[in-house]
C-alpha atoms as a PDB file:
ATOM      1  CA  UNK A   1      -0.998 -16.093   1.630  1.00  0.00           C
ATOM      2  CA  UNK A   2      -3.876 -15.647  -0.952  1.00  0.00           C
ATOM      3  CA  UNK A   3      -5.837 -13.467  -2.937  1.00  0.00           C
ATOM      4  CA  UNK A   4      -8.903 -12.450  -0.866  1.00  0.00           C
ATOM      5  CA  UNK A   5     -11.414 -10.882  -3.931  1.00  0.00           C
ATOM      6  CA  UNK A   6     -11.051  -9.674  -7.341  1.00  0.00           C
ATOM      7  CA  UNK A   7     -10.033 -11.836 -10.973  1.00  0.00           C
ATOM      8  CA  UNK A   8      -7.953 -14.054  -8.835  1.00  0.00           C
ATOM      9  CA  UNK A   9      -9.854 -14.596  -5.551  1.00  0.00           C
ATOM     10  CA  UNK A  10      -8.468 -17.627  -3.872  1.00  0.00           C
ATOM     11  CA  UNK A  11      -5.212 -18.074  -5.403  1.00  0.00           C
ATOM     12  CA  UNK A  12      -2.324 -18.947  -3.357  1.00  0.00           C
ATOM     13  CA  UNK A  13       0.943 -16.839  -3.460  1.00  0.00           C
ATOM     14  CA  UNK A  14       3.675 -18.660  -1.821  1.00  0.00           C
ATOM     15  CA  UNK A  15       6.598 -16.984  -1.290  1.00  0.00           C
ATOM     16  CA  UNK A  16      10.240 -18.122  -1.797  1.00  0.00           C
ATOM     17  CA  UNK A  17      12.085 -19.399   0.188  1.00  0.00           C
ATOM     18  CA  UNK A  18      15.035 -16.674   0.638  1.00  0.00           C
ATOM     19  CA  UNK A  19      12.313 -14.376   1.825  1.00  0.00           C
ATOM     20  CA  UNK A  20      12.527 -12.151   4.572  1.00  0.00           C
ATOM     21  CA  UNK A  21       9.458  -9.632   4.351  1.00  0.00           C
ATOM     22  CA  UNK A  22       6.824  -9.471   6.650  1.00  0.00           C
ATOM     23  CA  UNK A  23       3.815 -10.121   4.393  1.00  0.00           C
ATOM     24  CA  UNK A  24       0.365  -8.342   5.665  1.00  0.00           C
ATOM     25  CA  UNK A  25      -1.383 -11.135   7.313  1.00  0.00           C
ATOM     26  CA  UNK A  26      -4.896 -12.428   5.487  1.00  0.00           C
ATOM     27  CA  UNK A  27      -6.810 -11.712   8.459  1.00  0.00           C
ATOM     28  CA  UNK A  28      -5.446  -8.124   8.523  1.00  0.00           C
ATOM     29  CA  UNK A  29      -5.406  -7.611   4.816  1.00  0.00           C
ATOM     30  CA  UNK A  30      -9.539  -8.680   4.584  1.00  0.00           C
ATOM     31  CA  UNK A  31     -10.388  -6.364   7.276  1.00  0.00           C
ATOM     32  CA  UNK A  32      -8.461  -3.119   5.807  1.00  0.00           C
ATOM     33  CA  UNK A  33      -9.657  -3.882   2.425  1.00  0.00           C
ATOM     34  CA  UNK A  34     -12.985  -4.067   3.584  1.00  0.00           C
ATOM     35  CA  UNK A  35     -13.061  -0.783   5.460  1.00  0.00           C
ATOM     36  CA  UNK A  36     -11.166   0.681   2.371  1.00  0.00           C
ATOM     37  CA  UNK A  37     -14.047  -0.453  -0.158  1.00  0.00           C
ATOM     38  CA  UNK A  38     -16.166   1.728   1.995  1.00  0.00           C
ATOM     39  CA  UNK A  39     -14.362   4.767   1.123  1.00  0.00           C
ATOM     40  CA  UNK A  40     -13.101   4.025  -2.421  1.00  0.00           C
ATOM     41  CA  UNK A  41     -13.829   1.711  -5.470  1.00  0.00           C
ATOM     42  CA  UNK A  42     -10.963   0.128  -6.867  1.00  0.00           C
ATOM     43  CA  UNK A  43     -11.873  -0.527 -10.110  1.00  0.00           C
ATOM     44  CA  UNK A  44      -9.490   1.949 -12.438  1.00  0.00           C
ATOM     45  CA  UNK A  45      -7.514   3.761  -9.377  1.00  0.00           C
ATOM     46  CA  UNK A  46      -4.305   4.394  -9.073  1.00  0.00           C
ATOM     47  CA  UNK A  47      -2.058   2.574  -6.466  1.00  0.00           C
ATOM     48  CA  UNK A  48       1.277   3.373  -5.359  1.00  0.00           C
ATOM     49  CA  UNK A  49       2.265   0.136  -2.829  1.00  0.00           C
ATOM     50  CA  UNK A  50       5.917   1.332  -0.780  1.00  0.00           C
ATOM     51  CA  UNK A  51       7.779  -1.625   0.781  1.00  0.00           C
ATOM     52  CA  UNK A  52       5.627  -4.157  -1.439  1.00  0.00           C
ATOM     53  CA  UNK A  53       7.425  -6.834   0.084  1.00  0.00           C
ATOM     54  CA  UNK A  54       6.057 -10.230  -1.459  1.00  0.00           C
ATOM     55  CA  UNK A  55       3.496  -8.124  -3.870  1.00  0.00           C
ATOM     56  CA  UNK A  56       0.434  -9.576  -1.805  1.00  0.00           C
ATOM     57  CA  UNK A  57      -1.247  -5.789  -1.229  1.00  0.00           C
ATOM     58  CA  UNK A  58      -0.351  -4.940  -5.386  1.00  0.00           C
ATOM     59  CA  UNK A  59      -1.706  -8.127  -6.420  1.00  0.00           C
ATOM     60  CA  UNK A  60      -5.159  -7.287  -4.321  1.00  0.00           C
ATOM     61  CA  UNK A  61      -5.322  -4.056  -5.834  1.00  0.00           C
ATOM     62  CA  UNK A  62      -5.017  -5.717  -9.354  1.00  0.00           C
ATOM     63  CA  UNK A  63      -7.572  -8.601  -9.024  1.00  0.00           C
ATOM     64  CA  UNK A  64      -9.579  -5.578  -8.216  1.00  0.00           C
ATOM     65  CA  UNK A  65      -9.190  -3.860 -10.808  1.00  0.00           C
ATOM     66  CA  UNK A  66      -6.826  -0.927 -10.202  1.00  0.00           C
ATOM     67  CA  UNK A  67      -6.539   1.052 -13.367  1.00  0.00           C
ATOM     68  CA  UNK A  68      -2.612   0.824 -12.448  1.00  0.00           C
ATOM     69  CA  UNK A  69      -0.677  -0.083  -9.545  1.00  0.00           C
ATOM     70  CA  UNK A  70       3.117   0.827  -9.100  1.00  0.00           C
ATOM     71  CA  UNK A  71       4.801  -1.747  -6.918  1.00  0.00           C
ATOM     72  CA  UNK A  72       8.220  -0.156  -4.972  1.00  0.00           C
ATOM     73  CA  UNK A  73      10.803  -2.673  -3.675  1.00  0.00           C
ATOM     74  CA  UNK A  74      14.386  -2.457  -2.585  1.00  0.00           C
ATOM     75  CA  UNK A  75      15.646  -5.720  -1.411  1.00  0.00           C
ATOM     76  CA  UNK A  76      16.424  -7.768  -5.221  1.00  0.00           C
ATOM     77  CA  UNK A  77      14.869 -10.889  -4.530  1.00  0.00           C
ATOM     78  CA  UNK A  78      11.603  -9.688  -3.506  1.00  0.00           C
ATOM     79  CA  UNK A  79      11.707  -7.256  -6.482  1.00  0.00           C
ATOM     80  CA  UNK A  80      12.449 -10.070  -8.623  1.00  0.00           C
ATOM     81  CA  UNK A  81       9.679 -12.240  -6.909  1.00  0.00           C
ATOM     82  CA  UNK A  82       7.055  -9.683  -7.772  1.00  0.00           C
ATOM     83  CA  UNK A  83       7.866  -9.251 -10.938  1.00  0.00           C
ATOM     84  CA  UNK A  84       7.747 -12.969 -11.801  1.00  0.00           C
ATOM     85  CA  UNK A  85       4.353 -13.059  -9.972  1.00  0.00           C
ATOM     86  CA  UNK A  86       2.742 -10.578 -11.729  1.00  0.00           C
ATOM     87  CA  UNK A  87       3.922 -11.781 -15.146  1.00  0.00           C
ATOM     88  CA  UNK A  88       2.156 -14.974 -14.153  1.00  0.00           C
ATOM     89  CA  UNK A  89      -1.312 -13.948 -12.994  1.00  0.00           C
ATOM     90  CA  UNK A  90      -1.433 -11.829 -16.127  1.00  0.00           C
ATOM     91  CA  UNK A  91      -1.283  -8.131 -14.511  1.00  0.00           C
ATOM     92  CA  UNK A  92       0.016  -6.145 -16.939  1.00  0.00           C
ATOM     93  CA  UNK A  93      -0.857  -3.016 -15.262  1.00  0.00           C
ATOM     94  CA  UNK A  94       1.545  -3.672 -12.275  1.00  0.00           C
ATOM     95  CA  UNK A  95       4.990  -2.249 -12.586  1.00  0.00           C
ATOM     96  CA  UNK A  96       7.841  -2.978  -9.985  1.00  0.00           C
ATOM     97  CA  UNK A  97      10.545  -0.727  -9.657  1.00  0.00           C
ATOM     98  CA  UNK A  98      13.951  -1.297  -6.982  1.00  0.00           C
ATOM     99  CA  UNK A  99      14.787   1.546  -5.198  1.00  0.00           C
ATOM    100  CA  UNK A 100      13.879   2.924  -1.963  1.00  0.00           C
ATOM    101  CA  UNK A 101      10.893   4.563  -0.879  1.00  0.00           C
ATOM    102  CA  UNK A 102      12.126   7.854  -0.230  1.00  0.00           C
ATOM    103  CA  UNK A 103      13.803   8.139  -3.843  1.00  0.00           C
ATOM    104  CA  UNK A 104      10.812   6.620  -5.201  1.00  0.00           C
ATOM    105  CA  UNK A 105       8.382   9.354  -3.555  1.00  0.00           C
ATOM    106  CA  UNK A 106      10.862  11.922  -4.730  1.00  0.00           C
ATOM    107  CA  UNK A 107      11.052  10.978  -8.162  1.00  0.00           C
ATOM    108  CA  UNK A 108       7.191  10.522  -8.359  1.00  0.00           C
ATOM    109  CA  UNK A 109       6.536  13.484  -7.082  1.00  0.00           C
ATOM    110  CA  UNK A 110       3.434  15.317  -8.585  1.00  0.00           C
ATOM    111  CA  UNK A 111       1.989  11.690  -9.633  1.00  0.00           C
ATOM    112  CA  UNK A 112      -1.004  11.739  -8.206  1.00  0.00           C
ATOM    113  CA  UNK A 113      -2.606   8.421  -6.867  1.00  0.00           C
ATOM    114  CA  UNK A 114      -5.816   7.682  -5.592  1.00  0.00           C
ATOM    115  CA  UNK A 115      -4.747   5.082  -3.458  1.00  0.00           C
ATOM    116  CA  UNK A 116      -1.056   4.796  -1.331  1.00  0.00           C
ATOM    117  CA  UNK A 117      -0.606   1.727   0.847  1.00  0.00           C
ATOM    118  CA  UNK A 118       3.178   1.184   2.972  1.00  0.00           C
ATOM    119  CA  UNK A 119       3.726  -1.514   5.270  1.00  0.00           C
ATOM    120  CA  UNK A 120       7.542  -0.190   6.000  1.00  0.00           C
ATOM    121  CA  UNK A 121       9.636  -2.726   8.307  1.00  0.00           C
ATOM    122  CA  UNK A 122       8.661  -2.402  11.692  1.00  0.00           C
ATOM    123  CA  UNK A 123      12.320  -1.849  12.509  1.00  0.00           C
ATOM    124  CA  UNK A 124      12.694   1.079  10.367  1.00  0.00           C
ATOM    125  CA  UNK A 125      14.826   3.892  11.827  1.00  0.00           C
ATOM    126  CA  UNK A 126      12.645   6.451   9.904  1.00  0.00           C
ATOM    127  CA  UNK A 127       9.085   4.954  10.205  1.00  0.00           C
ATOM    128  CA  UNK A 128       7.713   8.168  11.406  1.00  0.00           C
ATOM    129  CA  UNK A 129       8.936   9.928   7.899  1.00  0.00           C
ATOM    130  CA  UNK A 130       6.914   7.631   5.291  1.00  0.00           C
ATOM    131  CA  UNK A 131       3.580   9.501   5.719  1.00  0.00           C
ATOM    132  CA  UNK A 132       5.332  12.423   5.408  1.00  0.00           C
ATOM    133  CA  UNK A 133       7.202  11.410   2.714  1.00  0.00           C
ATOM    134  CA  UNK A 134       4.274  11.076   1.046  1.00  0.00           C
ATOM    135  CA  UNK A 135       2.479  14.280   1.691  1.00  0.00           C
ATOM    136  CA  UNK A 136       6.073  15.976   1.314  1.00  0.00           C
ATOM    137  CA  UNK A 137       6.215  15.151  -2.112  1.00  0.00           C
ATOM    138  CA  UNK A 138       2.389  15.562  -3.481  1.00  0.00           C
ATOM    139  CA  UNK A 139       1.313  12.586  -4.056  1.00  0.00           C
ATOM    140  CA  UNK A 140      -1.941  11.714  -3.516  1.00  0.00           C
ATOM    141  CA  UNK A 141      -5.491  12.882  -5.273  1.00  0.00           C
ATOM    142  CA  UNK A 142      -7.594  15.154  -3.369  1.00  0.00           C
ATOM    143  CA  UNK A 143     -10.512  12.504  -2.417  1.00  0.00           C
ATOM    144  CA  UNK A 144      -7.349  10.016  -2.060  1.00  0.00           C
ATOM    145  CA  UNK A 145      -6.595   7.148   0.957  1.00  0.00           C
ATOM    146  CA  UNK A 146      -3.028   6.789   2.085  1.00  0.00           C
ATOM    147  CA  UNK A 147      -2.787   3.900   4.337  1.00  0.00           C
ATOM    148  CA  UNK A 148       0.202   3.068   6.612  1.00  0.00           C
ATOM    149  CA  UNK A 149       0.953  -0.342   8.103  1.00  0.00           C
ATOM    150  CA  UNK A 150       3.062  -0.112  11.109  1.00  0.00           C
ATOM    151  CA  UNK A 151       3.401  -1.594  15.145  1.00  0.00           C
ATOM    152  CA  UNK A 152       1.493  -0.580  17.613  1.00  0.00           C
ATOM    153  CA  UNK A 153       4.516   1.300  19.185  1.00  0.00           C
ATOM    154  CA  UNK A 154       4.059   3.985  16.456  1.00  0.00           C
ATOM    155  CA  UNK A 155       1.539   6.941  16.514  1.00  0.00           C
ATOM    156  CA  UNK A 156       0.766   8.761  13.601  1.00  0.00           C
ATOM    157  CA  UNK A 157      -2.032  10.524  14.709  1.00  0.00           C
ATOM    158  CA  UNK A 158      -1.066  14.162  15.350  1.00  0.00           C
ATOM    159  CA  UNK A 159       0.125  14.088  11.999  1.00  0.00           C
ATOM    160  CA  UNK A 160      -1.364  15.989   9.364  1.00  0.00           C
ATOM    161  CA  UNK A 161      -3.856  14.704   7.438  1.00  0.00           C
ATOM    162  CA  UNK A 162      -4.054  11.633   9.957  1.00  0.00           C
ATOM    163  CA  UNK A 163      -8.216  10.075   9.911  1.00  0.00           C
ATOM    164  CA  UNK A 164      -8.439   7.000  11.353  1.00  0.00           C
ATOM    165  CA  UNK A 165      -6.134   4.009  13.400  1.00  0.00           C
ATOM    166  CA  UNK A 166      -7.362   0.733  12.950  1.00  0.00           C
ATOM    167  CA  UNK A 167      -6.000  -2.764  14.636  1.00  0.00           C
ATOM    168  CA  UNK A 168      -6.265  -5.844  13.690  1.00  0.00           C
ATOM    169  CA  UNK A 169      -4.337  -8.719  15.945  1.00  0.00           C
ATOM    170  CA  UNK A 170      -1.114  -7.329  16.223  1.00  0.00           C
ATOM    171  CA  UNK A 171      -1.314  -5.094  12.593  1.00  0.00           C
ATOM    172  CA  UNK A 172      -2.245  -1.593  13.081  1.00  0.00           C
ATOM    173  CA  UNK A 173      -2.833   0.487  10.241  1.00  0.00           C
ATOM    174  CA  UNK A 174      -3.137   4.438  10.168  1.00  0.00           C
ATOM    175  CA  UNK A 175      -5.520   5.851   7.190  1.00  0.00           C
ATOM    176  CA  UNK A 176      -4.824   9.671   5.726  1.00  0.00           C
ATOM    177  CA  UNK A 177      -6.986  11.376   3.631  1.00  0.00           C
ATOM    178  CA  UNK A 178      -6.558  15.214   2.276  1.00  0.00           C
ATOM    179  CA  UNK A 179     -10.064  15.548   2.603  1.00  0.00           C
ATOM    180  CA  UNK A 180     -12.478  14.049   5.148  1.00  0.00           C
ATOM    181  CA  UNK A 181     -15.370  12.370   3.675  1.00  0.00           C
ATOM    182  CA  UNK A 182     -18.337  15.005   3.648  1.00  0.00           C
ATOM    183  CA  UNK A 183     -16.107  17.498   4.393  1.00  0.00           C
ATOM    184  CA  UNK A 184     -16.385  20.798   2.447  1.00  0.00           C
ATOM    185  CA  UNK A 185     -14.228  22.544   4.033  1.00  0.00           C
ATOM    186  CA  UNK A 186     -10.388  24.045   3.353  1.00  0.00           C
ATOM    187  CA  UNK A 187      -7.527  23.267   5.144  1.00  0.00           C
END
């Protein structure tokens, strides 16, 4: 796995060993990124990344220049690889916190971010709740992109808020947005 653009374009991120995420693949990660610097610029957002898993999306965001980027992780070893990583490509503005994502969107709630990207376990008994999790609790900006990594079994799209489904290989990611692009109009 590597760093696609940014600072640290190119650099490898290899996991340990004891890991047991499901990183976003490279293929999959360069095509949503791409589509996503058509609807936002990264330098100085504000990321939250939900099941962060090995860090790969967070450390993206950071090459990138994300103002901040708040990495959430449950399972300790991941937690702890993230926060070596970051400590050693230098991105101070990434914090890592260990708790779940449902605690995490509760406690954050009213943070506003311009950018929310979860790639949940496919296996997750409440997959269908993390968008709404996220809505639920208010947090993201008005012109904001949520984006939701999940299998193609799950279909997000008569939720609200729901834009656009895109698929690459086997990763399918769902896009939100409060607002459509060039959209004036209220809710």
């Amino acid at each position: 796995m590597r760093i696609i653009s940014g600072s640290h374009r190119g650099r490898q991120i290899i996991p340990d060993k004891n890991f047991t995420a499901r990183p976003t693949t490279d293929f999959a990660k360069e095509n949503i990124f791409n589509v996503l610097s058509n609807y936002i610029n990264f330098e100085g957002i504000s990321v939250l990344d939900l099941f962060s898993g090995t860090g790969s999306i967070s450390y993206e965001f950071a090459s990138r220049g994300a103002n901040e980027i708040i990495a959430v992780e449950l399972n300790y070893n991941h937690f702890a690889f993230i926060k070596r990583m970051s400590k050693e490509l230098g991105f101070r503005n990434l914090k890592v916190y260990k708790t779940d994502m449902f605690m995490a969107c509760q406690k954050l709630k009213g943070r506003k971010f311009d950018l929310i990207f979860a790639d949940p376990p496919y296996n997750l008994p409440s997959i269908q709740q993390v968008p709404l999790s996220i809505f639920e609790n208010d947090l993201l900006t008005e012109n904001g992109i949520a984006v939701i990594e999940h299998p193609a079994s799950v279909d997000y799209s008569a939720l609200p808020y729901f834009y656009e489904r895109r698929k690459y290989g086997s990763v399918n990611f769902s896009l939100f947005r409060k607002k459509a692009p060039g959209n004036s109009c209220e809710e």
